[in-house]
Protein backbone atom coordinates (compact mmCIF):
# COMPACT_ATOMS: atom_id res chain seq x y z
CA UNK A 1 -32.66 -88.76 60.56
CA UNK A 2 -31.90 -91.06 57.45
CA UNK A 3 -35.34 -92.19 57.72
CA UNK A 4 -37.25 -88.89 57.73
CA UNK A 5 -34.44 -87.94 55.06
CA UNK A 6 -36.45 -90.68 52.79
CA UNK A 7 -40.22 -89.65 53.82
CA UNK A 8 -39.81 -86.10 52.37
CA UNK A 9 -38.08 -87.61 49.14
CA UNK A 10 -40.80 -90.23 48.97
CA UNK A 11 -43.67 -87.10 49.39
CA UNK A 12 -42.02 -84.74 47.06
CA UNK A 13 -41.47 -87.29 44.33
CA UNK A 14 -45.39 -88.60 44.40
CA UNK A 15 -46.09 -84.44 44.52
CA UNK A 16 -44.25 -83.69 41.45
CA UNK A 17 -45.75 -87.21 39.53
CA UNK A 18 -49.27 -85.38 41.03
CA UNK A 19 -48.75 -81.86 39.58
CA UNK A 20 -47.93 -83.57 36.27
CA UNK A 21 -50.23 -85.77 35.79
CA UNK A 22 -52.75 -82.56 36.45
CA UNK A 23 -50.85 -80.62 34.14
CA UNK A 24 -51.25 -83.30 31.40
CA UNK A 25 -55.28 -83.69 31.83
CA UNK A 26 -55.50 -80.17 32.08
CA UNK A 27 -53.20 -78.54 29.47
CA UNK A 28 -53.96 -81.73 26.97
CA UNK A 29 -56.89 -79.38 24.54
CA UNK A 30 -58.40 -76.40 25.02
CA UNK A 31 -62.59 -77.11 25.60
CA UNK A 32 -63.77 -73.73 23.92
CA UNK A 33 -67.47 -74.71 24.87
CA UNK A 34 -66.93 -73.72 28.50
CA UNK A 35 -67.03 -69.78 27.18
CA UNK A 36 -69.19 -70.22 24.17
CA UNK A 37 -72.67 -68.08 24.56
CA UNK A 38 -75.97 -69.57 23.64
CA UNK A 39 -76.43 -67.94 20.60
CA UNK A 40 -80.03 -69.59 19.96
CA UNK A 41 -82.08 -73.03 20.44
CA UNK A 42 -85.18 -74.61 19.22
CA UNK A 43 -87.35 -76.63 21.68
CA UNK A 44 -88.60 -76.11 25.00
CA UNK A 45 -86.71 -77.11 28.34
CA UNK A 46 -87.87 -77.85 31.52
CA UNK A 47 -86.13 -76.13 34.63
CA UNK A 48 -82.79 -76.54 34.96
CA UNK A 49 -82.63 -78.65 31.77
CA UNK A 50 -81.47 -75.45 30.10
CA UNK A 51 -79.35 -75.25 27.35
CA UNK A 52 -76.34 -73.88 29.13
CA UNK A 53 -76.24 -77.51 31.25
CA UNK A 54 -75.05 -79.08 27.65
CA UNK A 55 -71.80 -76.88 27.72
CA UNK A 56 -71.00 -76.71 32.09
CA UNK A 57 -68.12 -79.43 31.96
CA UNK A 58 -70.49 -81.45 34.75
CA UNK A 59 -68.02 -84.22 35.29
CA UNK A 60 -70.88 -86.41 36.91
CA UNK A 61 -72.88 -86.09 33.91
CA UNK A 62 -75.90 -84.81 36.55
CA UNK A 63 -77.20 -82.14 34.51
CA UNK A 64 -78.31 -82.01 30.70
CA UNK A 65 -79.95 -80.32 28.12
CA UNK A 66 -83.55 -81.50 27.71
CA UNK A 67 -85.80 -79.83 24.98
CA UNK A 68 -88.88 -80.49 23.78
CA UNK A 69 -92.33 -79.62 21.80
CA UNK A 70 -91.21 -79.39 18.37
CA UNK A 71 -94.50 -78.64 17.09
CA UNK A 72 -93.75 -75.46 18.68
CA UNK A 73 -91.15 -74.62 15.88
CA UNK A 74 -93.19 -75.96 13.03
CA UNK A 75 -91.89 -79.90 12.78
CA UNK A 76 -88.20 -78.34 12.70
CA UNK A 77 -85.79 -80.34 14.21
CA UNK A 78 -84.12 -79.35 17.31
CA UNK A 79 -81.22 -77.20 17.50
CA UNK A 80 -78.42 -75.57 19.24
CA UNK A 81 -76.05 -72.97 18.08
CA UNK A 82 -72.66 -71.89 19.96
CA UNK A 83 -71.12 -68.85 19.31
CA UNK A 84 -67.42 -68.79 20.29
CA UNK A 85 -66.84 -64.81 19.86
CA UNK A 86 -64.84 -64.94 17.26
CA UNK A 87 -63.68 -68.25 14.11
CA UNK A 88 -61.83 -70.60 15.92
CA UNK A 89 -60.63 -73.70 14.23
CA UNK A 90 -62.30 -76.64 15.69
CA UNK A 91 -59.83 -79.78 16.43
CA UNK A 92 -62.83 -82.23 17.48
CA UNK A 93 -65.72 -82.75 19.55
CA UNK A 94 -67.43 -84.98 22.31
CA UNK A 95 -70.54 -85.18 22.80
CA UNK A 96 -72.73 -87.20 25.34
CA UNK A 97 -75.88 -88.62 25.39
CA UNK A 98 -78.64 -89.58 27.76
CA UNK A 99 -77.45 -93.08 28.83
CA UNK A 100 -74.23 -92.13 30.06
CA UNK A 101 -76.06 -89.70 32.59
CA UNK A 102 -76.64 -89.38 35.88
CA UNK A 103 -80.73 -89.65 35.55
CA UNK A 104 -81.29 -91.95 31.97
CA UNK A 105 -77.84 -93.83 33.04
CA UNK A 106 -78.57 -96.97 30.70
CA UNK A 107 -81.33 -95.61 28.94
CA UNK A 108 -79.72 -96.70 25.38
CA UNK A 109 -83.53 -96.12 23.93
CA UNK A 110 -83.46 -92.27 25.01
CA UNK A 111 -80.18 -91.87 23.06
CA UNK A 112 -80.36 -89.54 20.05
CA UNK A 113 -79.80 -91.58 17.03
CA UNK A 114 -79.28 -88.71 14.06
CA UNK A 115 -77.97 -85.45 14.19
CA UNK A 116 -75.14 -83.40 12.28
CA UNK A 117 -73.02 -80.16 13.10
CA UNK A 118 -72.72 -77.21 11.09
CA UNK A 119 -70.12 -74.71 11.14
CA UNK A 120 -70.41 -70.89 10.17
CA UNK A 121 -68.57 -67.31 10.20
CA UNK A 122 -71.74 -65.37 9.68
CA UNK A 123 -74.87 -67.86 10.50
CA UNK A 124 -75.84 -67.29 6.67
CA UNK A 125 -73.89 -69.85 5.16
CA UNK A 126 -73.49 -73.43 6.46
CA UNK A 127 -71.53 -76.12 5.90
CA UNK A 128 -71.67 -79.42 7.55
CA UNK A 129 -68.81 -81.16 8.99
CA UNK A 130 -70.43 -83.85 10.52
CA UNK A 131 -73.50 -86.25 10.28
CA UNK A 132 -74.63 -89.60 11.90
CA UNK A 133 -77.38 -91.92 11.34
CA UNK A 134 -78.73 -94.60 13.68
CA UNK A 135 -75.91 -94.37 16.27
CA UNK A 136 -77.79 -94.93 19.11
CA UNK A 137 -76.35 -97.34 20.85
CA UNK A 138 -73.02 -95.13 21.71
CA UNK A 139 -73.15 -93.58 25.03
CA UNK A 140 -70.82 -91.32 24.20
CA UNK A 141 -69.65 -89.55 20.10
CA UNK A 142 -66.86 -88.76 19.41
CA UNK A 143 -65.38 -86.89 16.23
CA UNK A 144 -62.21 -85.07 15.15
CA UNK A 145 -61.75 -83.03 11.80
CA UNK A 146 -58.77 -81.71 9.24
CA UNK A 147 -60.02 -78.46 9.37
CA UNK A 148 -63.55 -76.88 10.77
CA UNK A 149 -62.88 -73.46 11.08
CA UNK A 150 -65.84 -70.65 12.18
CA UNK A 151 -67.57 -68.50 14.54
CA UNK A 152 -70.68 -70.66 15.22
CA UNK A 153 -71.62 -74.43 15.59
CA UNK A 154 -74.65 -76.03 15.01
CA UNK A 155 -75.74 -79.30 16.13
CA UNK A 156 -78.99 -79.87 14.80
CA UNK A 157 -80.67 -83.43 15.76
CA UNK A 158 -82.64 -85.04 13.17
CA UNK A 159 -83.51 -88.66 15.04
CA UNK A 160 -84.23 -86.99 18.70
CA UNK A 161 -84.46 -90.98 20.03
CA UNK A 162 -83.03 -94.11 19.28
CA UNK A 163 -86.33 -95.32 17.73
CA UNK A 164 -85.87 -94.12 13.93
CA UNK A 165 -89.69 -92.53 13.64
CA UNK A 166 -89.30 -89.12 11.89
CA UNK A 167 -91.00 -87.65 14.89
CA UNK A 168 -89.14 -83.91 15.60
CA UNK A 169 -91.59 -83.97 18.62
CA UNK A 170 -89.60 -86.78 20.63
CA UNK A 171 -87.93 -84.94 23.34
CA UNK A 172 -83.51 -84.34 22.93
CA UNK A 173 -81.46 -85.44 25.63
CA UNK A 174 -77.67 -84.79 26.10
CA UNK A 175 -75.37 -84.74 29.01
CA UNK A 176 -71.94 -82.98 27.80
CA UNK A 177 -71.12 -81.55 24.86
CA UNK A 178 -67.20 -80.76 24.59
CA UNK A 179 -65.62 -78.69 21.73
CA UNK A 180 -61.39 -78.78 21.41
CA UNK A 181 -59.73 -75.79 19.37
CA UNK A 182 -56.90 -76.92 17.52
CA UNK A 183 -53.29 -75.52 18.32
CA UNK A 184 -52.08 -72.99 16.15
CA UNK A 185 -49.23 -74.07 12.91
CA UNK A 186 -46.40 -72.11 13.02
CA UNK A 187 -43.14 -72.97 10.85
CA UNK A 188 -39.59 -71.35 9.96
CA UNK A 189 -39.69 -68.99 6.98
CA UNK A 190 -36.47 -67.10 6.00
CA UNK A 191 -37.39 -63.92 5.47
CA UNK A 192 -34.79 -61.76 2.46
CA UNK A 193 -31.72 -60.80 4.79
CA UNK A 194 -31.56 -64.91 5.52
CA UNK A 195 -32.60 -64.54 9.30
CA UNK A 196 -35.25 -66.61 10.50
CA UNK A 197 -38.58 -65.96 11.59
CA UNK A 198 -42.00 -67.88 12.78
CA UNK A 199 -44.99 -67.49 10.74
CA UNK A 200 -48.72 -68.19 11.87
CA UNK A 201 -50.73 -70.18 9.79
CA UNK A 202 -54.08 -69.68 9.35
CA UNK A 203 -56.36 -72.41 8.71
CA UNK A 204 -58.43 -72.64 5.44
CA UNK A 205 -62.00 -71.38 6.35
CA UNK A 206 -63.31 -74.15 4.22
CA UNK A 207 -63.92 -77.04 6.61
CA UNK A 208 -62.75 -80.56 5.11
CA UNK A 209 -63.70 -84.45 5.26
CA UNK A 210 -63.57 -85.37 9.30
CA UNK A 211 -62.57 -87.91 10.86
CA UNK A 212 -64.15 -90.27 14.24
CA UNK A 213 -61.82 -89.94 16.94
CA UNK A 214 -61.36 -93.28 19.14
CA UNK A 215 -62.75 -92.23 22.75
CA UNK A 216 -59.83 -91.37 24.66
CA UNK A 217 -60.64 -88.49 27.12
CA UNK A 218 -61.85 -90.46 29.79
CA UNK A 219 -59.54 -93.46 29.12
CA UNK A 220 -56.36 -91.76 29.27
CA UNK A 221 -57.24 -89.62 32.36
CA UNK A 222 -57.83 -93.37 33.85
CA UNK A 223 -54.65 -94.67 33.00
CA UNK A 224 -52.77 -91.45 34.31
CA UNK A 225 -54.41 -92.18 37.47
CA UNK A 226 -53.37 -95.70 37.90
CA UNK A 227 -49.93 -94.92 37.19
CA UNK A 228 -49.78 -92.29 40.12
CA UNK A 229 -51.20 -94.76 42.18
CA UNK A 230 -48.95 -97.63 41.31
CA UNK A 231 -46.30 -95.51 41.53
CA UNK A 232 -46.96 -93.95 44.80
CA UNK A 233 -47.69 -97.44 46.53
CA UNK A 234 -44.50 -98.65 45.15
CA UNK A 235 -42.59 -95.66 46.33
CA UNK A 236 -44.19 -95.98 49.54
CA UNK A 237 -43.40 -99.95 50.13
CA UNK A 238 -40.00 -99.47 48.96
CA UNK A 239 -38.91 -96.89 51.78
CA UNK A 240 -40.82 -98.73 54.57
CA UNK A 241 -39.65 -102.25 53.73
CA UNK A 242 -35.75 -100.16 53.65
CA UNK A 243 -36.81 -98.51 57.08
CA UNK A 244 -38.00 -102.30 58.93
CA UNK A 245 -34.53 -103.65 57.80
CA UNK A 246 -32.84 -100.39 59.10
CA UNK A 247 -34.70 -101.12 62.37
C-alpha cells in the first residue's frame, strides 16, 4: 500500500510540473497574428504558398509565404499588411525566414536580406518602427519595441534574397511571422475622497526607437522541457530505488 501510496504522489507531482510548464509557454505573450486578416499583399504566390501560411503558427515551419513577379506591381517591393481589427500596441515580433524551413532548411542564400515594418491607425500615414539591411545570414529576426501602437502592420521587403541586387523581382520567402501585444499598464491613482483606484494606461500612438530582442522563444520552451524531464526521471528513480530497498 505504501508503495502505490508513492506512485500516485510521484504521477501527480510530474502532472502539476506538466500543466505548468504548459501554462508558462502558453500564457507567456499574446501572438495577435493568429487572428489578424490579410488586409492586402503585393506579389504573386504559388498554391498553398499563400499569404495566410506566414501568420498559421506552423510549428514545423512546413508551410510559408512565397510571392513573386514583382514586375507585376511596377518594380514595387513586396508587401504584406495585417490588420488586427482594431490599434493594438505591439510588444515585439518574430519573424522567420526561408532557411529555418521545412523545404529551403539551410538555404542561407534564399534568406531575405532587407526589409522594414510599418505601423498605421488608418493605412494613410506610416511610420516605421523597424528596418534591416543585409541580415541574411539569421535564420530567424527578432525585434522588440518601447511603444508601436496601431491598427495595421506592414512588412515591406526591400532585399527579397540574400544577394544585395536591387532586383524587386527575386521571389520572398518566409516561414513564420509572430506578432506579441504588449500587456496593458495599470497603476494606483487616488482619486479626491483618498480611496484608491486602478487606472488604464494607454500607450502613446506615436511608436518610439525599438529595440532587437535576443531569440528566446524557442530557447526557453527548450529549457522548460528539460527541466520536466530531469525532474520527472529524478522523481521517478527516487521512489523505485526507495521501493527495491523496501523489498
Amino acid at each position: 500500500m505504501n508503495a502505490k501510496r508513492k506512485k500516485i504522489t510521484a504521477f501527480c507531482l510530474m502532472t502539476i510540473l506538466l500543466v505548468l510548464t504548459f501554462s508558462i509557454i502558453t500564457e507567456a505573450k499574446n501572438n495577435i497574428a493568429l487572428d489578424c486578416i490579410i488586409d492586402s499583399v503585393c506579389g504573386k504566390s504559388g498554391e498553398n504558398k499563400s499569404a495566410r501560411m506566414l501568420v498559421d503558427d506552423d510549428p514545423n515551419y512546413e508551410t510559408k509565404w512565397e510571392a513573386s513577379d514583382g514586375a507585376n506591381h511596377k518594380g514595387e517591393p513586396h508587401f504584406i499588411i495585417l490588420d488586427f481589427g482594431s490599434d493594438k500596441n505591439i510588444d515585439s515580433l518574430r519573424l522567420v525566414k526561408a532557411s529555418q524551413g521545412s523545404e529551403d532548411f539551410g538555404r542561407t542564400d534564399l534568406n531575405a536580406s532587407g526589409f522594414r515594418f510599418e505601423i498605421s491607425s488608418d493605412k494613410i500615414t506610416w511610420v516605421i518602427i523597424d528596418e534591416v539591411t543585409d541580415d541574411g545570414d539569421n535564420d530567424i529576426y527578432e525585434a522588440s519595441f518601447i511603444h508601436a501602437y496601431g491598427r495595421y502592420l506592414k512588412l515591406v521587403i526591400t532585399q527579397p534574397e540574400q544577394e544585395i541586387t536591387g532586383n524587386e523581382n527575386q521571389a520572398v520567402r518566409f516561414y513564420d511571422l509572430k506578432v506579441f501585444e504588449a500587456e496593458e499598464i495599470s497603476e494606483e491613482i487616488p482619486d479626491d475622497d483618498g480611496e484608491d483606484y486602478e487606472e488604464i494606461i494607454e500607450p502613446e500612438e506615436v511608436p518610439l526607437a525599438n529595440i532587437t530582442a535576443p531569440q528566446t522563444s524557442d530557447s526557453l520552451n527548450l529549457i522548460l522541457l528539460i527541466m520536466v524531464i530531469l525532474i520527472s526521471f529524478v522523481i521517478s528513480r527516487t521512489f523505485s530505488n526507495r521501493r527495491s530497498r523496501s523489498l
